[in-house]
PDB file of N, CA and C in Angstrom:
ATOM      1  N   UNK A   1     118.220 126.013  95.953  1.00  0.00           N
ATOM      2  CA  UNK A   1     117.613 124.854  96.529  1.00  0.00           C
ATOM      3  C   UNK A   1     117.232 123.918  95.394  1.00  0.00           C
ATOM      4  N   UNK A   2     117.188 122.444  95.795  1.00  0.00           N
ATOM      5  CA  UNK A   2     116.560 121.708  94.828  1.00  0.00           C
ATOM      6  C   UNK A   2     116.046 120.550  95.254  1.00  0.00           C
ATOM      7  N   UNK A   3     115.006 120.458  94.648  1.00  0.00           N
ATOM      8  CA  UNK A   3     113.642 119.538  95.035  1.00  0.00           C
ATOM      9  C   UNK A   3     114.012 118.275  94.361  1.00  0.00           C
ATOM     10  N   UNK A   4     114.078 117.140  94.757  1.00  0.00           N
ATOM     11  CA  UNK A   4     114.114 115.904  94.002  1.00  0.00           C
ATOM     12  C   UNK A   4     112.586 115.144  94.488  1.00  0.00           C
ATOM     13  N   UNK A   5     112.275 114.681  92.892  1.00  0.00           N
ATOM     14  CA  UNK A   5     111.261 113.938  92.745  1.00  0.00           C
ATOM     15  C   UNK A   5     111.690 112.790  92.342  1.00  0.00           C
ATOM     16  N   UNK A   6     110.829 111.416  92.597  1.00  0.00           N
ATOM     17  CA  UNK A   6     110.906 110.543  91.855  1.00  0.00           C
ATOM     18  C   UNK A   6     109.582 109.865  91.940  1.00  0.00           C
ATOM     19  N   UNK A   7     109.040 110.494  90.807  1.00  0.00           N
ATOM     20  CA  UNK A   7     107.553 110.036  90.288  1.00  0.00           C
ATOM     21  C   UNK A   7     107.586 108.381  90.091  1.00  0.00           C
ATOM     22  N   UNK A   8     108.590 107.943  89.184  1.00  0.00           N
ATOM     23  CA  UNK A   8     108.459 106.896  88.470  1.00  0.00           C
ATOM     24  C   UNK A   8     109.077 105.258  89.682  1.00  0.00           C
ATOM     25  N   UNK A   9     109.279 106.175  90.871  1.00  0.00           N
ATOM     26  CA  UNK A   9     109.591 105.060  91.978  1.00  0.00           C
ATOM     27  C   UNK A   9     108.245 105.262  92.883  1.00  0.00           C
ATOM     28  N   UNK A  10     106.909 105.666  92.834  1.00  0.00           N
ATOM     29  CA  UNK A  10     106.308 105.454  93.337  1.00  0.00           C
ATOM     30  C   UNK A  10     105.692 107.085  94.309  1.00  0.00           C
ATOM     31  N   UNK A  11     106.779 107.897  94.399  1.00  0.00           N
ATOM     32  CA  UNK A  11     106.038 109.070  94.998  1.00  0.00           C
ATOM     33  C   UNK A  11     105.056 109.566  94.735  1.00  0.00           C
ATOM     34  N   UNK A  12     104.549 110.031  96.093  1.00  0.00           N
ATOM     35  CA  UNK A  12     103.025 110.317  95.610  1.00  0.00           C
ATOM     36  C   UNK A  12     102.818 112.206  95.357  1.00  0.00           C
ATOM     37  N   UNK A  13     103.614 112.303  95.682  1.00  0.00           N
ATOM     38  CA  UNK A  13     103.606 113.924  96.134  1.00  0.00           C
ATOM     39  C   UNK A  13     104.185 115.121  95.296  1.00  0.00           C
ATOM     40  N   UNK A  14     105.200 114.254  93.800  1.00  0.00           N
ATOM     41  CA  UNK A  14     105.555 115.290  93.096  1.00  0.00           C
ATOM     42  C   UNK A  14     104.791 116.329  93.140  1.00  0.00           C
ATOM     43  N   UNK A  15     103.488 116.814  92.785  1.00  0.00           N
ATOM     44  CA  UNK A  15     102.756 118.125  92.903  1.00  0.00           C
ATOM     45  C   UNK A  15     103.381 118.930  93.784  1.00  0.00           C
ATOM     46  N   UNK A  16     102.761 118.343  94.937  1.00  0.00           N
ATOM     47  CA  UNK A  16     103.024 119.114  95.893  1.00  0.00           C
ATOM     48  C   UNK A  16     104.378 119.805  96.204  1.00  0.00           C
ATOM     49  N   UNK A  17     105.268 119.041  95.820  1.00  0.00           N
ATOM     50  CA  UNK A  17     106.882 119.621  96.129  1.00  0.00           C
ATOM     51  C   UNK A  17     107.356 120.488  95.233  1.00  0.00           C
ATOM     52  N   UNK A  18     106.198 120.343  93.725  1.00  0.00           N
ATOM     53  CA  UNK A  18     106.702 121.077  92.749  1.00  0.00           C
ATOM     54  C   UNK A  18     105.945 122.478  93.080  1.00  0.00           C
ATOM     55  N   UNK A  19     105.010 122.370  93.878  1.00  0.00           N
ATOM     56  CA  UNK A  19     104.267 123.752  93.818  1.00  0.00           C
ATOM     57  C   UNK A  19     105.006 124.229  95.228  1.00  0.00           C
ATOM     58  N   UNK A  20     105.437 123.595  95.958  1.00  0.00           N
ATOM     59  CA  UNK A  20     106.442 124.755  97.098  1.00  0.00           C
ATOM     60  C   UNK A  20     107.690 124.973  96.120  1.00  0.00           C
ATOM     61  N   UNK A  21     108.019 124.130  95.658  1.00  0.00           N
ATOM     62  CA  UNK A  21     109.026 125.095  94.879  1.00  0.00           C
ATOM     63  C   UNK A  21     108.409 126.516  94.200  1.00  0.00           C
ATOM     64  N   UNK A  22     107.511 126.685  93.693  1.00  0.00           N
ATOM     65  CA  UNK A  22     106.784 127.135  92.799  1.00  0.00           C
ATOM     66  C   UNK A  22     106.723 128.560  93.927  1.00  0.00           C
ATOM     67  N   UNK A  23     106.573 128.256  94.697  1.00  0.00           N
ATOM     68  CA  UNK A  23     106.047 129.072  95.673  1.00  0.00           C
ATOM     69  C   UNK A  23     107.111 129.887  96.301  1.00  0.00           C
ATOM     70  N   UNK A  24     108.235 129.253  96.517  1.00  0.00           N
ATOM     71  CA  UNK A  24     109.551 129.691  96.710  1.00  0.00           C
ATOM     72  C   UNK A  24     110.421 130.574  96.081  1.00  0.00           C
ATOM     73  N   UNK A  25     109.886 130.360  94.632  1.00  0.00           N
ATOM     74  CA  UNK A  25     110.625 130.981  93.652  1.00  0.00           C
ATOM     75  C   UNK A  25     109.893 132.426  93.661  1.00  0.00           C
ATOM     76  N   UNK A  26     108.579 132.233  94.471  1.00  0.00           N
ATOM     77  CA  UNK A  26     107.777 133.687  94.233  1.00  0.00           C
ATOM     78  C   UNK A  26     108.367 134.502  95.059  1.00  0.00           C
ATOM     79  N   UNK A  27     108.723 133.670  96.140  1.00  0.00           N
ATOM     80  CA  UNK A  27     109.270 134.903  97.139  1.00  0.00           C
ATOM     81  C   UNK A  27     111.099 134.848  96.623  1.00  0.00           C
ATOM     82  N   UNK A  28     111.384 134.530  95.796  1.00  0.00           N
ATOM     83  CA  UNK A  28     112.691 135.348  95.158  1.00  0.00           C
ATOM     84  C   UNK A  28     114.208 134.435  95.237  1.00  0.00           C
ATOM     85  N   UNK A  29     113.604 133.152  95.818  1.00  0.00           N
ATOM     86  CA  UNK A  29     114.285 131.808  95.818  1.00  0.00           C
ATOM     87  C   UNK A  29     114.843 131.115  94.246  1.00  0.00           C
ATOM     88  N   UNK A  30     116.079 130.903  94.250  1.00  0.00           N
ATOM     89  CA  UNK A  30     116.177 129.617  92.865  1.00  0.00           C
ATOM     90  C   UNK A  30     115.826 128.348  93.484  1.00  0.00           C
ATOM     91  N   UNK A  31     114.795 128.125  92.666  1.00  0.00           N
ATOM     92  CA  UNK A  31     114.697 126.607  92.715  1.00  0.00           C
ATOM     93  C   UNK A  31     114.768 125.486  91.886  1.00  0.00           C
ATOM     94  N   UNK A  32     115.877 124.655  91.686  1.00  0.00           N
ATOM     95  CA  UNK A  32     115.295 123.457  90.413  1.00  0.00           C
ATOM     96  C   UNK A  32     115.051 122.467  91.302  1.00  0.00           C
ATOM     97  N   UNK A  33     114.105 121.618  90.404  1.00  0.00           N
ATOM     98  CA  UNK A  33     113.347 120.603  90.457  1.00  0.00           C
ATOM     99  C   UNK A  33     113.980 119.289  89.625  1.00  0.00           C
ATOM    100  N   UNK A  34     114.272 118.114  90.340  1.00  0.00           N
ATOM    101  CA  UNK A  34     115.309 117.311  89.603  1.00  0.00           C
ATOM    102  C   UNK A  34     114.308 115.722  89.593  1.00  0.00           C
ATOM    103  N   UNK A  35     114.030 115.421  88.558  1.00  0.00           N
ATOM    104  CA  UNK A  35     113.406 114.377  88.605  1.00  0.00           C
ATOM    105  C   UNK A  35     114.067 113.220  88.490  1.00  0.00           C
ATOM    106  N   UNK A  36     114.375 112.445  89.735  1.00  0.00           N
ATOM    107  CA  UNK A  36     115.624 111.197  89.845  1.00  0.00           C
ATOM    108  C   UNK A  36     115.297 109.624  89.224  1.00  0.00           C
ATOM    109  N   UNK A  37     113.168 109.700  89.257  1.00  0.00           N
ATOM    110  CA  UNK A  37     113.101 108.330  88.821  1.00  0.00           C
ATOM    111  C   UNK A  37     111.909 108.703  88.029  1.00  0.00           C
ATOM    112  N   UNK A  38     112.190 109.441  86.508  1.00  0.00           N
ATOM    113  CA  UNK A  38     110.926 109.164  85.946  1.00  0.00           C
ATOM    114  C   UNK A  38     109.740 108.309  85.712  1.00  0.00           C
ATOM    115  N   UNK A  39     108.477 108.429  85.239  1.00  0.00           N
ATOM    116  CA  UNK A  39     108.003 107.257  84.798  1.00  0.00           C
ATOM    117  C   UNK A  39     107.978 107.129  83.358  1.00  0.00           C
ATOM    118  N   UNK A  40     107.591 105.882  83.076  1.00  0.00           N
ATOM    119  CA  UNK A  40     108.059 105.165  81.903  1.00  0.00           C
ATOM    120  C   UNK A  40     106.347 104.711  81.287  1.00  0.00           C
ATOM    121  N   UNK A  41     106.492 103.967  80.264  1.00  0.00           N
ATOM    122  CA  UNK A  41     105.347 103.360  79.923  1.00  0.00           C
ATOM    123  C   UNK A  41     104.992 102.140  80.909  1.00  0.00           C
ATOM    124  N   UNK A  42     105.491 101.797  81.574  1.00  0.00           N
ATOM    125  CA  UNK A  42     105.605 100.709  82.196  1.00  0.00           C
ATOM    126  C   UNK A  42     105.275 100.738  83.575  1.00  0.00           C
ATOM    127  N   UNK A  43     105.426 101.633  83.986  1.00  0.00           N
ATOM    128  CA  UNK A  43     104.970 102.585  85.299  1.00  0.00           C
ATOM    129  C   UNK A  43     103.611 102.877  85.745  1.00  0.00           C
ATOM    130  N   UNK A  44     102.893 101.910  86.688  1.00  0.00           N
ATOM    131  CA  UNK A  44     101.288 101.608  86.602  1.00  0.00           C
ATOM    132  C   UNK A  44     100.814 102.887  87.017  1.00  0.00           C
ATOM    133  N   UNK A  45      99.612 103.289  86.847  1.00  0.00           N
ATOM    134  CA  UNK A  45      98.560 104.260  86.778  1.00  0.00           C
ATOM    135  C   UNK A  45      98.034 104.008  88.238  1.00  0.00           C
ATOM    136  N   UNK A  46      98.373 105.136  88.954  1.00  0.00           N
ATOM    137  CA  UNK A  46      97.498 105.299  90.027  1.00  0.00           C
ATOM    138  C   UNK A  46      96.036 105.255  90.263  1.00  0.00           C
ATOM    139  N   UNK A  47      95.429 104.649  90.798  1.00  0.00           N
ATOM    140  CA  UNK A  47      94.060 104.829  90.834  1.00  0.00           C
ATOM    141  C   UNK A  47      93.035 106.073  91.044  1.00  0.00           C
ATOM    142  N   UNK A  48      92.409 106.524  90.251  1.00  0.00           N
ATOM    143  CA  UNK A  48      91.688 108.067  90.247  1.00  0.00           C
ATOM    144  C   UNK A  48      91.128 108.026  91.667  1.00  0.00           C
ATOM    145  N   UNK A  49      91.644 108.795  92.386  1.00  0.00           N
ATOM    146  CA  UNK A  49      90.957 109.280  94.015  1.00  0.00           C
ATOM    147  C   UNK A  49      89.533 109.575  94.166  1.00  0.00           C
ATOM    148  N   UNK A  50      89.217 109.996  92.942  1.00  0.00           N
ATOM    149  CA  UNK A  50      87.404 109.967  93.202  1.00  0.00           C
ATOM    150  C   UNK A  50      87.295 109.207  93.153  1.00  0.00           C
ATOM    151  N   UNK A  51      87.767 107.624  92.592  1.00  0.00           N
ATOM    152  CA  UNK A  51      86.521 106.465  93.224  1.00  0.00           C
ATOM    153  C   UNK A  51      86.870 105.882  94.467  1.00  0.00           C
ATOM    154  N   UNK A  52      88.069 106.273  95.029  1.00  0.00           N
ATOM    155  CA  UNK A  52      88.425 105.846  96.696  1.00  0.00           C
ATOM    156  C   UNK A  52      86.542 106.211  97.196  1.00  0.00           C
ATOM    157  N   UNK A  53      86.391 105.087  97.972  1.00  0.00           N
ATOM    158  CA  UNK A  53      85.537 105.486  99.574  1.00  0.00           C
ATOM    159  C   UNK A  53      85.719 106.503 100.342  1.00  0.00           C
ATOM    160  N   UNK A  54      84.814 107.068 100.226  1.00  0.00           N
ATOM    161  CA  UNK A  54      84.534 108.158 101.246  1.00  0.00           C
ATOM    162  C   UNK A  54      85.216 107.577 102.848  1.00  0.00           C
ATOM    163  N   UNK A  55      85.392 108.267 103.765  1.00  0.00           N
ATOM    164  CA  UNK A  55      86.443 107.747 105.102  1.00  0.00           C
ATOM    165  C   UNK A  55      84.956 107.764 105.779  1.00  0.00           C
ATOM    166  N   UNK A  56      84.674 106.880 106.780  1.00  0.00           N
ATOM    167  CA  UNK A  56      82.912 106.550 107.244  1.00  0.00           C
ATOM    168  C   UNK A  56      83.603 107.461 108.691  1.00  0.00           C
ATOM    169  N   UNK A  57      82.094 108.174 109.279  1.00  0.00           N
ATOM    170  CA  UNK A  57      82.511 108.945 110.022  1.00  0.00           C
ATOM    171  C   UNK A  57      82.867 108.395 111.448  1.00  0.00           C
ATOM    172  N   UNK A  58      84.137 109.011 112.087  1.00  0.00           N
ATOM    173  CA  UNK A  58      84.317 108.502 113.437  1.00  0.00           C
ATOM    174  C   UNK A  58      83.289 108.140 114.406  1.00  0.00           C
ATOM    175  N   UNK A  59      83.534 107.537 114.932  1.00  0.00           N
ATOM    176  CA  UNK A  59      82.895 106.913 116.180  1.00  0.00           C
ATOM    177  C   UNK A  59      82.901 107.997 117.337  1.00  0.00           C
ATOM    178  N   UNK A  60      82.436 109.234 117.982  1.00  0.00           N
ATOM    179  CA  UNK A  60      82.964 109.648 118.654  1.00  0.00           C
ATOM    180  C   UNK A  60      82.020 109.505 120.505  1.00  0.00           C
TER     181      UNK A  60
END
């Protein structure tokens, strides 16, 4: 199997796809991991999720 990432086009989720791979391989799977759009120096910095707003609680 193989996982394509492309960090450097904006995905948000490399982790995550890299750790089911990760996870896959435990149970006895080959997996590579192919990174299609690296990032670069040029490639803006996501904003640190701890200073996102808290989500205000539903209305219920």
């Amino acid at each position: 199997m193989t996982i394509y990432t492309a960090a450097g086009a904006g995905q948000s989720c490399k982790t995550l796809l890299t750790n089911l791979g990760s996870g896959l391989e435990d149970q006895g799977m080959t997996v590579t991991c192919d990174e299609v759009a690296p990032t670069t120096e040029m490639t803006p910095t996501p904003p640190d999720s701890a200073s996102w707003p808290s989500p205000s609680p539903s209305a219920a």
